[in-house]
Protein backbone atom coordinates (compact mmCIF):
# COMPACT_ATOMS: atom_id res chain seq x y z
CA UNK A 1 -20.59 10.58 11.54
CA UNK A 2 -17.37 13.22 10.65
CA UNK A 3 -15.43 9.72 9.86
CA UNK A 4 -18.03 7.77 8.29
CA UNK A 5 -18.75 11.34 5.37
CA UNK A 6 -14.94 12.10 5.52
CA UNK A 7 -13.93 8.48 4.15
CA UNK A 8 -17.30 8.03 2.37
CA UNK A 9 -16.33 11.32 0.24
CA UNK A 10 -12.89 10.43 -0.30
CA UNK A 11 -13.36 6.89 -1.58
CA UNK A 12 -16.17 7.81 -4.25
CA UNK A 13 -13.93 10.27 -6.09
CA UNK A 14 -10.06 8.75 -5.48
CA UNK A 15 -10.51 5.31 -6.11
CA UNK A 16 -11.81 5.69 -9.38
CA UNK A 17 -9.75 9.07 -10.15
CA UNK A 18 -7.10 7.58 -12.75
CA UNK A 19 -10.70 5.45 -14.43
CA UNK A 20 -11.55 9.40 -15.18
CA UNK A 21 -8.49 10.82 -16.25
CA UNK A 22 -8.20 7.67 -18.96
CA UNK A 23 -12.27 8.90 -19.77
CA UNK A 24 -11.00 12.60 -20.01
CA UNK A 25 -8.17 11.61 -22.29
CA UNK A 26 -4.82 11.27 -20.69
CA UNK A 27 -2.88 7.77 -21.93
CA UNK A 28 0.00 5.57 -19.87
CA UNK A 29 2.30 7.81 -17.72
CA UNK A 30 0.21 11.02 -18.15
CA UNK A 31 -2.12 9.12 -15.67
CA UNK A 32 0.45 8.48 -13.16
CA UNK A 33 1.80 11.93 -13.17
CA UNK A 34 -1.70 13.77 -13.20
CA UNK A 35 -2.75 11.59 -10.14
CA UNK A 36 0.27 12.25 -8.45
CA UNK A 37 -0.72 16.09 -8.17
CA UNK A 38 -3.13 15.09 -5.52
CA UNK A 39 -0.34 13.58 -3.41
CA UNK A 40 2.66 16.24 -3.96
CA UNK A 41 0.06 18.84 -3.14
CA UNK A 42 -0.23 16.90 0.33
CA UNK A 43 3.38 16.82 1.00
CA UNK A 44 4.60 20.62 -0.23
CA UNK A 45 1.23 22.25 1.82
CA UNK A 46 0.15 19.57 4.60
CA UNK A 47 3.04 20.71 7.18
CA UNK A 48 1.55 24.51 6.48
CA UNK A 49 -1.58 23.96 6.85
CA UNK A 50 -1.09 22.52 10.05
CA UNK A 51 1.09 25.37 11.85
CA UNK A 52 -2.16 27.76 10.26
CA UNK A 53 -4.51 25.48 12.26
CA UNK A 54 -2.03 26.11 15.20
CA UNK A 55 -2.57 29.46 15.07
CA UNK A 56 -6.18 29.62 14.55
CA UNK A 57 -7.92 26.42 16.44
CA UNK A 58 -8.05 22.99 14.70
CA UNK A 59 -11.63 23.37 14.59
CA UNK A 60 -12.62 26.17 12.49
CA UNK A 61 -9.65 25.41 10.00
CA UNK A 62 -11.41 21.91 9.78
CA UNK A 63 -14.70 23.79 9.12
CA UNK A 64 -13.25 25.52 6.29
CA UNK A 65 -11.41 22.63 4.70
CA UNK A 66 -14.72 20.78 4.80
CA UNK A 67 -17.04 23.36 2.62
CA UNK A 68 -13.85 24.66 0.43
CA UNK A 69 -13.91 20.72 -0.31
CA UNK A 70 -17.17 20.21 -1.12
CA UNK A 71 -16.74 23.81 -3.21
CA UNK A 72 -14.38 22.57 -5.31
CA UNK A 73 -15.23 18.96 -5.74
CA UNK A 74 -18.64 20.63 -7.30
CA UNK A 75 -16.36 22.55 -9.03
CA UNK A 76 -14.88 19.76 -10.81
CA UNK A 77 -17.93 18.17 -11.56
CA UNK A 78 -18.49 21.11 -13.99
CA UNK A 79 -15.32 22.21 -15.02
CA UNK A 80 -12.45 19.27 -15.49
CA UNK A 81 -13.95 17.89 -18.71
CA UNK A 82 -11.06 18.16 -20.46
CA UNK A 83 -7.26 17.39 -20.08
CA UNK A 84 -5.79 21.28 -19.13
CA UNK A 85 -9.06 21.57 -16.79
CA UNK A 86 -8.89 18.62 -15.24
CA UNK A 87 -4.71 19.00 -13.85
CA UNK A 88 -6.09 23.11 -12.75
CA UNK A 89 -9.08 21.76 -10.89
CA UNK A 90 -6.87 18.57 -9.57
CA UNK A 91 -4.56 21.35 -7.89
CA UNK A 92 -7.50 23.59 -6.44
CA UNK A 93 -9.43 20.89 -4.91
CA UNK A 94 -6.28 18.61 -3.32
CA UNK A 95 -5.23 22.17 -1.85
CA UNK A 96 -8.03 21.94 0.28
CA UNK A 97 -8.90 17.85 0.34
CA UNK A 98 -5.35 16.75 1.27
CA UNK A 99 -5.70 18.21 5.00
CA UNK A 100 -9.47 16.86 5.92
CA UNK A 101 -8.06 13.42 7.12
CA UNK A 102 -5.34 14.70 9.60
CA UNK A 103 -7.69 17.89 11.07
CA UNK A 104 -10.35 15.11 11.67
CA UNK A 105 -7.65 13.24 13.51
CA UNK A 106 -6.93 16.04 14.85
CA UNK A 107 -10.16 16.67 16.50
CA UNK A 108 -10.91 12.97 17.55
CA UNK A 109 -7.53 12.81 19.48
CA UNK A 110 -8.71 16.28 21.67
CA UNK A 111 -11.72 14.79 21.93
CA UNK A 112 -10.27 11.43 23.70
CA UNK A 113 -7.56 13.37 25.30
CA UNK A 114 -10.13 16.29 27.36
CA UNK A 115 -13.69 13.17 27.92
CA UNK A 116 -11.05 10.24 28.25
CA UNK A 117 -13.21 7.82 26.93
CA UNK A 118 -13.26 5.64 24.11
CA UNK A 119 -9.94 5.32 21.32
CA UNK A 120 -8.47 6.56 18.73
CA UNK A 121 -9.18 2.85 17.01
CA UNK A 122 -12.72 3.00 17.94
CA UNK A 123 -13.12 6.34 16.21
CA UNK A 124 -10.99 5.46 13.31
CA UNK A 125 -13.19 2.50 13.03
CA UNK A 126 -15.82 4.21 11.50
CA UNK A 127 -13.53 5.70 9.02
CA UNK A 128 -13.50 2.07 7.51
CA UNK A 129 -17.44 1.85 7.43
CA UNK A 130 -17.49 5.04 5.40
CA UNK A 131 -14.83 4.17 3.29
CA UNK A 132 -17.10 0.65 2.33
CA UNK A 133 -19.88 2.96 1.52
CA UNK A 134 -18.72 5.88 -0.87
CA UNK A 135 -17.09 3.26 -3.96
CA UNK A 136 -20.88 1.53 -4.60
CA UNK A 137 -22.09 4.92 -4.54
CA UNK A 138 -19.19 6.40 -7.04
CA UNK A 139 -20.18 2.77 -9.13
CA UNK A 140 -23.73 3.26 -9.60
CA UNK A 141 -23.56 7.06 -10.48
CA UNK A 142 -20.67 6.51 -13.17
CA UNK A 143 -23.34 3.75 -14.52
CA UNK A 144 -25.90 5.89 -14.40
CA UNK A 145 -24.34 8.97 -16.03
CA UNK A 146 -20.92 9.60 -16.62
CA UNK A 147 -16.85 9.43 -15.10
CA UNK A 148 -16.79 12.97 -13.36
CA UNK A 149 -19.87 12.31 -11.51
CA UNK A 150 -17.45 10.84 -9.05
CA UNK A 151 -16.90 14.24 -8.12
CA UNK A 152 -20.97 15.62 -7.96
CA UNK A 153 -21.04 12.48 -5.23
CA UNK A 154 -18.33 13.01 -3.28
CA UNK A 155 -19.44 16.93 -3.13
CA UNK A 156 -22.36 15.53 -1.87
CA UNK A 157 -21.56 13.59 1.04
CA UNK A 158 -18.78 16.13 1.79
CA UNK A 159 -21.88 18.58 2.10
CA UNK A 160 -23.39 16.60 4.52
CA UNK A 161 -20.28 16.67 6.91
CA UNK A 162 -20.44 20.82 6.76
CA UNK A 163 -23.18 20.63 9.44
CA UNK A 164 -21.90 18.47 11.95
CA UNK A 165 -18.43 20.45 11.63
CA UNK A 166 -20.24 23.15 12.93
CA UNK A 167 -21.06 21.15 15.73
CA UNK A 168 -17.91 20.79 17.09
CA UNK A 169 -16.35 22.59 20.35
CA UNK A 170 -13.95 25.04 19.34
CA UNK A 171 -12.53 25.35 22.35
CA UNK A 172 -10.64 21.67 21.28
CA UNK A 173 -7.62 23.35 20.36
CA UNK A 174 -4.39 20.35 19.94
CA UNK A 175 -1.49 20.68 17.91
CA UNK A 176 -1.93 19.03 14.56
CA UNK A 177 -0.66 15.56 14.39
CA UNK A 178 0.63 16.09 11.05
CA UNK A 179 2.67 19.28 11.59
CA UNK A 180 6.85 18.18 11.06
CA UNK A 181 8.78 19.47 14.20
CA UNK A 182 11.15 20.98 12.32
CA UNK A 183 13.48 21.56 15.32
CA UNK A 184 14.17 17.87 15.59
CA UNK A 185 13.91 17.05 11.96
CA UNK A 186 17.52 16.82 11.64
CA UNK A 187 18.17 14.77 14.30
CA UNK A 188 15.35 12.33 13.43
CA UNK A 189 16.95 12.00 10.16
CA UNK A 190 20.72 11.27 10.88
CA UNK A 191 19.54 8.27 12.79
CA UNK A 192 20.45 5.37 10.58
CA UNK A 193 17.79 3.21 11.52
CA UNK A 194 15.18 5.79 10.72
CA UNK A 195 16.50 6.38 7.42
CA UNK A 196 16.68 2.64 6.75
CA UNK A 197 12.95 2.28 7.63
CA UNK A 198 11.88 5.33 6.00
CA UNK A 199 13.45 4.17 3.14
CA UNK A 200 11.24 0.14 3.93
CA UNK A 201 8.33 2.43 3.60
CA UNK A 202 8.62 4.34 0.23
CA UNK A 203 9.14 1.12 -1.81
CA UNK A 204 6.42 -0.26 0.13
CA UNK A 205 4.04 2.59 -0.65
CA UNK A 206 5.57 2.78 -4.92
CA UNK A 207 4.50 -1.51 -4.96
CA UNK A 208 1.11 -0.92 -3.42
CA UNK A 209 -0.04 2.04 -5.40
CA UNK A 210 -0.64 -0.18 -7.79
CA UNK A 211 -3.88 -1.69 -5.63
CA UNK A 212 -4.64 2.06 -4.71
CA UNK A 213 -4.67 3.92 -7.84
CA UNK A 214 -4.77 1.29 -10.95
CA UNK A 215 -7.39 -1.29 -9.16
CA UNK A 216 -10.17 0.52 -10.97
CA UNK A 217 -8.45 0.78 -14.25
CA UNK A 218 -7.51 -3.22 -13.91
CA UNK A 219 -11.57 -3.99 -13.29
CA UNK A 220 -12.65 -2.00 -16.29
CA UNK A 221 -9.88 -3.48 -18.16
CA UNK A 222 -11.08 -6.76 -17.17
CA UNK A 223 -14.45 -6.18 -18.12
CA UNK A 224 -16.09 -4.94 -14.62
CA UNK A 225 -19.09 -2.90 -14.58
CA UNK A 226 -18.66 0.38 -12.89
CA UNK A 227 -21.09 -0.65 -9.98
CA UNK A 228 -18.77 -3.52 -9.40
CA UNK A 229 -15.59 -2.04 -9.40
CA UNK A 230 -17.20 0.44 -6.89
CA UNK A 231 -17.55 -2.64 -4.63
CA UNK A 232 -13.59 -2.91 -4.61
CA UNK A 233 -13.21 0.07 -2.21
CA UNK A 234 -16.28 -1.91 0.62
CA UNK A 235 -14.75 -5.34 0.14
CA UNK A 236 -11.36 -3.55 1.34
CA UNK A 237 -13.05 -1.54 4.34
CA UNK A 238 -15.22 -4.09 5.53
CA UNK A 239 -12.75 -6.56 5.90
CA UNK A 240 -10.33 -4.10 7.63
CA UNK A 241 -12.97 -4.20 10.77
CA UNK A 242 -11.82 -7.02 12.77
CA UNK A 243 -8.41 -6.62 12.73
CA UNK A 244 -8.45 -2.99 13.98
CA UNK A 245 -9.54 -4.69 17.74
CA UNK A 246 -7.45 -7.88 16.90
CA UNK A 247 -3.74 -5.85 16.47
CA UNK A 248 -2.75 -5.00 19.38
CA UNK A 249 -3.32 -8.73 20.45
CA UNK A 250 -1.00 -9.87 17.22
CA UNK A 251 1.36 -7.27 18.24
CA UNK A 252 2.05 -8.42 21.71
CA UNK A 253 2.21 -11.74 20.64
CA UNK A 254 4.99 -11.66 17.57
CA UNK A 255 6.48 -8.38 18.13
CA UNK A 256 5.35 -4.90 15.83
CA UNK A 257 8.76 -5.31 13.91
CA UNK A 258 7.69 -9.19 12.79
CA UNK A 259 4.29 -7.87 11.92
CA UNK A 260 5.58 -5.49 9.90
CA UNK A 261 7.92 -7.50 7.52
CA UNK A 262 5.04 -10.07 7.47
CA UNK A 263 2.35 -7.86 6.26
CA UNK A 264 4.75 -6.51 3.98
CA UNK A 265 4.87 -9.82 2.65
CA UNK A 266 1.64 -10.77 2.58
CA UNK A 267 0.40 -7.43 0.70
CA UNK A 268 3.58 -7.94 -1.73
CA UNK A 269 2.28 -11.07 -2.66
CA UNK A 270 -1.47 -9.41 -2.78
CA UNK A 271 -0.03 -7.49 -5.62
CA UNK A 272 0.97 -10.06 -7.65
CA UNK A 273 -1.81 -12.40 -7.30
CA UNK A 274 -3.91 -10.10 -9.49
CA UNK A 275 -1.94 -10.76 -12.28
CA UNK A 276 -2.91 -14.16 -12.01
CA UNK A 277 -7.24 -13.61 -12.77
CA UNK A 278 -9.28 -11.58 -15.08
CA UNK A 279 -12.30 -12.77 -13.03
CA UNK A 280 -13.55 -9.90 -11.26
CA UNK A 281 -15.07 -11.66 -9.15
CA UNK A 282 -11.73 -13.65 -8.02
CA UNK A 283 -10.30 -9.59 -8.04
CA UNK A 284 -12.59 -8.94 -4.92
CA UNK A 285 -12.14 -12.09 -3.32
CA UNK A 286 -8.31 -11.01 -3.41
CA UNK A 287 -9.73 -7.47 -1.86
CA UNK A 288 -11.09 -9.07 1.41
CA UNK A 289 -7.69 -9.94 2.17
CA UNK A 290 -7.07 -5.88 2.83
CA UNK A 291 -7.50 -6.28 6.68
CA UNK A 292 -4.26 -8.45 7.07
CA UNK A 293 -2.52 -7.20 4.07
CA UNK A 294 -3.08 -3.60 4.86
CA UNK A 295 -4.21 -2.17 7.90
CA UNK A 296 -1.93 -4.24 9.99
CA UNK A 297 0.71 -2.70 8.10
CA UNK A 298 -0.19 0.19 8.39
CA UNK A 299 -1.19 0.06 12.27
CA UNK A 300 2.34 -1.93 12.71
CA UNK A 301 4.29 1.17 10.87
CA UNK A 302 2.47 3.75 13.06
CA UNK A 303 3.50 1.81 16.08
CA UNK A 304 7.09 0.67 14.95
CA UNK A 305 8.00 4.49 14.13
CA UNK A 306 6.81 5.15 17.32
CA UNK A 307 9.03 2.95 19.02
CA UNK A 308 11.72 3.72 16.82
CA UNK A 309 11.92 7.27 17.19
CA UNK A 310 12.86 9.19 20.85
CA UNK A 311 10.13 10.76 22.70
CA UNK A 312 10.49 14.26 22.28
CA UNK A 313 10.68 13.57 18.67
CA UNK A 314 7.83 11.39 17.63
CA UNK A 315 5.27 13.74 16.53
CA UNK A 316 8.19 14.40 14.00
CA UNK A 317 8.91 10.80 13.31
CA UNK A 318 5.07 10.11 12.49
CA UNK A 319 5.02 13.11 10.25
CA UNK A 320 7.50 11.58 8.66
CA UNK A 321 6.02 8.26 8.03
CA UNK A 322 2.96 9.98 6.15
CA UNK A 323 5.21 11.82 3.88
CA UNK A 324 7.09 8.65 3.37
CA UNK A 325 4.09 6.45 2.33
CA UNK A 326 1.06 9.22 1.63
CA UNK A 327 3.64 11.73 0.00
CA UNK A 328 6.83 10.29 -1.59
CA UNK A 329 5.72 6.76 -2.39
CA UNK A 330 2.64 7.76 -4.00
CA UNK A 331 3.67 10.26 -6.15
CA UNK A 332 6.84 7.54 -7.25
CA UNK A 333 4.43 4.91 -7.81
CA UNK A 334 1.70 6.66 -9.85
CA UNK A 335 4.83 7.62 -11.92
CA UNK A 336 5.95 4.39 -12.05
CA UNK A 337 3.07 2.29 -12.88
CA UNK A 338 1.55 4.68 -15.33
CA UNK A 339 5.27 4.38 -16.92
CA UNK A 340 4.92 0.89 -17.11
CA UNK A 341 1.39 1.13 -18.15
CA UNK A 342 2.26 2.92 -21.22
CA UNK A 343 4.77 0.36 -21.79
CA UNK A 344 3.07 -3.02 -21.31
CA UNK A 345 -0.16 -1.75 -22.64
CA UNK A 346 -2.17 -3.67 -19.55
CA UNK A 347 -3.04 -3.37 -16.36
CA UNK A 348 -2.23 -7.40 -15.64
CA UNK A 349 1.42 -7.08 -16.62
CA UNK A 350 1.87 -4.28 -14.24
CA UNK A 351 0.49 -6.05 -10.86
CA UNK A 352 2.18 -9.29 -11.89
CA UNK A 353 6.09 -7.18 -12.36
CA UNK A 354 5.41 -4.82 -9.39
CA UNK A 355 4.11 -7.72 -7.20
CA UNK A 356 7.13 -9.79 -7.85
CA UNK A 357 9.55 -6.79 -7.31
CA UNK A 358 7.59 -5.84 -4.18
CA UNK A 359 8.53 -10.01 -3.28
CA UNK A 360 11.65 -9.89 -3.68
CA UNK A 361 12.22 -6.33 -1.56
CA UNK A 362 10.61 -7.87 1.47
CA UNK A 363 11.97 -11.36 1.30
CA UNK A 364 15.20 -9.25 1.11
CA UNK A 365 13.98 -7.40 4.38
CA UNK A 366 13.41 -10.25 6.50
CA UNK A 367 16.55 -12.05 5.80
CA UNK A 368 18.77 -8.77 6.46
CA UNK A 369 16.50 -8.11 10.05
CA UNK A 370 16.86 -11.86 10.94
CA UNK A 371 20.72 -12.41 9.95
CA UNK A 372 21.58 -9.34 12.16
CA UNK A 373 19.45 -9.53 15.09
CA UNK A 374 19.70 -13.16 15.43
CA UNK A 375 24.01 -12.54 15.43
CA UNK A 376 23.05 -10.64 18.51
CA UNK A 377 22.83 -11.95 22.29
CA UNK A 378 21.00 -8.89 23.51
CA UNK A 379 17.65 -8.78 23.12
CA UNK A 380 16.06 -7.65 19.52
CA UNK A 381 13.37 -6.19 18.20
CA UNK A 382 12.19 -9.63 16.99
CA UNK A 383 11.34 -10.01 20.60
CA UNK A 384 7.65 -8.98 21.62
CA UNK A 385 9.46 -6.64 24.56
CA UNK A 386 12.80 -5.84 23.17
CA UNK A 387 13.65 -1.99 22.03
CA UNK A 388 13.65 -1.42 18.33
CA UNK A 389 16.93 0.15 18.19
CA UNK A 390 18.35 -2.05 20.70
């Protein structure tokens, strides 16, 4: 039920943020750089607030993330009605939103590591179904009253969670997943290969913020009704739900390092073919293609890193990978595609260039991993049970 609020809370306010900052008056670029606040705030204070929930039990600093959330979301509701308001209260509430996702993590993974049942996947499942449920309710209240009633909802289901935090063991003390191991950052990041796939990542994350922060603004701009365009967000989760049980199946069979550059791809091209409809209707169909587009990216990236990176190292490594795609590549592609927002003066032109950039990168990928590895007699990571940096 923590997954199912935490993701249901989340999706009604962020996937129609940048929809409310063009209501509350900021044009083109100003978009990109006000919604980018959310995600700089996640990379300059995520790594401290997990050594504080080190130091004081994952639990009760989840507690407190959860009602100084649903504090300040309220608080927004009331008090970012206007440009100067909105960028204070964007900075108070993603102070204190930014770490709910990870301390939930957090608190599943203690709770699979002391009961040894279940999965992380079967948890994070549920994460989905919440996800599918907070953008029709985040629709029909901007219908019924106005943008920053995003925020009023997501306080809302937020409250609900505040309960059933108080629920939890506190006695489930676990080291954050999200805290950097600073001690081995250096070495993680004089490994070539890691910098090369770090690197893969960022561009990924710049090309696909364009589905994650400008969907909304495409719909409206395309003539969707608010209740409809909060239907993007359950089209995407919904149709993520198979493929979390059908991954590791893919995975064994290709290889995580084909998956990846395939996904890649596939959600490169995803980008583009929005450009190509003003059909809303066509616009969701293109959404239920999130499970293979997305989350096996995603799930192939957490795995690959994994792989990639030493042992002793990898809580570091997956640290990493957040800040790569959650930190640095979303706050580079909110600037970027509210630059080229204000430039084009539509939401079509900037899919259609960004998808065909995003093409060309990974086309680019795949012939580089192929020409090298297949030069090679030993075996590579194109090989279901090769090493990655063999």
């Amino acid at each position: 039920m923590l997954y199912v609020l935490a993701y249901a809370s989340s999706a009604a306010w962020i996937f129609q943020f940048n929809v409310y900052l063009e209501v509350v008056g900021f044009k083109g670029a100003h978009i990109g750089y006000v919604a980018s606040l959310i995600w700089l705030v996640m990379l300059v204070f995520q790594p401290a607030w997990g050594v504080w929930a080190d130091r004081t039990g994952v639990v009760k600093c989840f507690q407190i993330t959860v009602v100084m959330t649903t504090l300040t979301l309220t608080g927004f509701y009331f008090f970012g009605t206007t440009p100067t308001t909105a960028i204070i209260a964007t900075l108070i509430c993603s102070f204190f939103y930014v770490p709910v996702m990870p301390l939930i993590d957090s608190v599943a993974l203690a709770h699979i590591e002391r009961t040894k049942k279940l999965s992380y996947g079967n948890l994070r499942f549920w994460g989905a179904v919440g996800f599918g449920l907070g953008g029709p309710l985040a629709g029909k209240g901007v219908e019924m009253g106005s943008a920053n009633s995003i925020f009023l909802i997501a306080a809302g289901l937020s409250a609900l969670a505040i309960p059933l935090s108080f629920r939890l063991s506190k006695s489930e003390r676990v080291s954050s997943s999200f805290v950097v191991a600073t001690a081995g950052l250096r070495e993680v990041l004089r490994d070539r290969a890691v910098q090369v796939f770090l690197l893969f990542i960022t561009l990924a994350s710049v090309f696909q913020s364009t589905i994650w922060f400008y969907l909304a603004v495409y719909m409206k701009e395309i003539g969707a009704s608010a209740q409809m365009t909060g239907w993007a967000p359950s089209v995407e989760a919904y149709s993520e739900l198979p493929f979390y049980f059908l991954s590791a199946i893919v995975f064994r069979r290709f290889g995580v390092l084909p998956a990846l550059l395939a996904t890649t791809l596939l959600a490169s091209v995803r980008v583009w073919l929005y450009s190509t409809t003003d059909n809303p209707w066509l616009v969701l169909v293109i959404e239920a293609s999130n499970g293979i587009t997305w989350t096996w990216f995603w799930l192939a990236s957490v795995e690959f890193a994994n792989q990639l990176i030493r042992p002793e190292w990898r809580a570091t490594g997956q640290s990493l990978l957040w800040a790569a795609y959650q930190g640095a590549g979303a706050i580079l592609g909110n600037w970027w595609c509210g630059w080229l927002y204000g430039r084009e003066g539509n939401m079509r032109s900037v899919f259609a260039v960004n998808g065909l950039i995003s093409i060309g990168i990974s086309l680019l990928a795949i012939i580089l991993v192929w020409t090298k590895y297949h030069r090679r007699s030993v075996p590579t990571p194109l090989s279901p049970t090769a090493l990655p940096n063999s």
